[in-house]
Protein backbone atom coordinates (compact mmCIF):
# COMPACT_ATOMS: atom_id res chain seq x y z
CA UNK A 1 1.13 6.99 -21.35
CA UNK A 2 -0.16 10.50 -20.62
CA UNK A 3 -3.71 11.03 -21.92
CA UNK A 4 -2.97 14.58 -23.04
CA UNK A 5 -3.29 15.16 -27.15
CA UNK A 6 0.53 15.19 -28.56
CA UNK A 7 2.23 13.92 -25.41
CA UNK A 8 3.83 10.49 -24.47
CA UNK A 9 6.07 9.35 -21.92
CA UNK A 10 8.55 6.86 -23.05
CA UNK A 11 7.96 2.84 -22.17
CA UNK A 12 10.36 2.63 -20.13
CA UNK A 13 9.86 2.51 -16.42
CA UNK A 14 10.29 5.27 -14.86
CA UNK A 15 13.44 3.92 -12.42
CA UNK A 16 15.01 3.36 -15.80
CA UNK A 17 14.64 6.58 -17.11
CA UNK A 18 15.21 8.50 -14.14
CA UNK A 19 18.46 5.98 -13.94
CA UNK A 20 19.12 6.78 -17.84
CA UNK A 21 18.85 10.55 -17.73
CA UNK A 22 20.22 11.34 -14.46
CA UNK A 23 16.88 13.44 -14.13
CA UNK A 24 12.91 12.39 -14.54
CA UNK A 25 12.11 15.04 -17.08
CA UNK A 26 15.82 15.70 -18.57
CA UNK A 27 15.70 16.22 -21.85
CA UNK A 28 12.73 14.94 -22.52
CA UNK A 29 11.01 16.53 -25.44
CA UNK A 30 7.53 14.11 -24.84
CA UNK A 31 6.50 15.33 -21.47
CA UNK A 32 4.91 18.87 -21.43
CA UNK A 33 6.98 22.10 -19.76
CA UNK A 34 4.30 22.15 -17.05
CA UNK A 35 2.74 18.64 -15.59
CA UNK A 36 -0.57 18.90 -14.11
CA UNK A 37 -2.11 16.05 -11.64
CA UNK A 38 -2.91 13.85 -14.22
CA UNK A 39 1.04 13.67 -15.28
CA UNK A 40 2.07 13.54 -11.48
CA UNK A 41 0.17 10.71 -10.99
CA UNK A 42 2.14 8.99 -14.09
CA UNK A 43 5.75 9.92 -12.88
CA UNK A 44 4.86 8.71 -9.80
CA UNK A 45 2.40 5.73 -10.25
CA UNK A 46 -0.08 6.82 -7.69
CA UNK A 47 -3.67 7.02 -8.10
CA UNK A 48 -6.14 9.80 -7.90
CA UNK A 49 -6.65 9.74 -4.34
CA UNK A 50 -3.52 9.44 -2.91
CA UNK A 51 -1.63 12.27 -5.42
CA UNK A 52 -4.31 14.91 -4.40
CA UNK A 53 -3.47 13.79 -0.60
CA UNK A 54 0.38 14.71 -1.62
CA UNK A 55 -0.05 17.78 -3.28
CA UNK A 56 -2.66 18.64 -0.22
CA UNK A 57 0.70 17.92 1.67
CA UNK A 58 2.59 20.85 0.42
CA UNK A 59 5.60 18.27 -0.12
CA UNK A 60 5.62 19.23 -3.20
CA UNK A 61 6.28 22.86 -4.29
CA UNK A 62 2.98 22.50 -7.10
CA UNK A 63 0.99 25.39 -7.36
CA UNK A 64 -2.77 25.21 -6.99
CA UNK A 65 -5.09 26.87 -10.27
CA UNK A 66 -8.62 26.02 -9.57
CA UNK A 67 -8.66 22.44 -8.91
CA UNK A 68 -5.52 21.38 -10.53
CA UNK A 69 -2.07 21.62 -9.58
CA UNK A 70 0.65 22.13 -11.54
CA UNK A 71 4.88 21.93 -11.63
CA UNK A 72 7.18 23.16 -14.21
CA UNK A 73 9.86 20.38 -14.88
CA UNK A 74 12.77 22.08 -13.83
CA UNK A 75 10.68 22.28 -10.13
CA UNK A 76 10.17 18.61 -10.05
CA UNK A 77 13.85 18.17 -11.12
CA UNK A 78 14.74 20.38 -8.52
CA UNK A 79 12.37 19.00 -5.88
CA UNK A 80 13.97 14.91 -6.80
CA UNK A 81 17.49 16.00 -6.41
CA UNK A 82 16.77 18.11 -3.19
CA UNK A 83 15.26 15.18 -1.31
CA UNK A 84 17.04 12.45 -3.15
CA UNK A 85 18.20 9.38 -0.21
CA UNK A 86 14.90 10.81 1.95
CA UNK A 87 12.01 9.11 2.77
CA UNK A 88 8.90 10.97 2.53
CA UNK A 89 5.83 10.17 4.01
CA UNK A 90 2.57 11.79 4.03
């Protein structure tokens, strides 16, 4: 579950709901328009560490505010489909 007041992401893994919808964040009223680290690090089930090393990467197109990151959903849609069948290593 995301720790942010008023927002949830469904119990279901999230290979099922990416399976489900087609789309990580498809209609999906209970994550936020914009995910920050915090949520990245739920999507993807790394920890602290390793998600700042990623978004350090550039790999994904997250931009930097002050020490957080952040991606609208339609990017991280966009990003998924774009290098869906790659493996990406950083």
């Amino acid at each position: 579950m995301l720790n942010r007041p008023g927002y949830a992401i469904r119990d279901t893994s999230k290979e099922e709901f990416f399976v489900k919808n087609n789309s990580l964040t498809k209609d999906a009223p209970d994550i936020p328009q914009y995910l920050n680290q915090h949520d990245l690090q739920h999507i993807f089930g790394y920890g602290r560490d390793k998600m700042r090393r990623f978004l350090n990467s550039g790999l994904l197109p997250a931009v930097k505010i002050g020490n957080n990151y952040y991606i609208s959903k339609q990017q991280l849609d966009d990003w998924m489909t774009k290098n869906a069948g790659k493996e990406l290593n950083f």
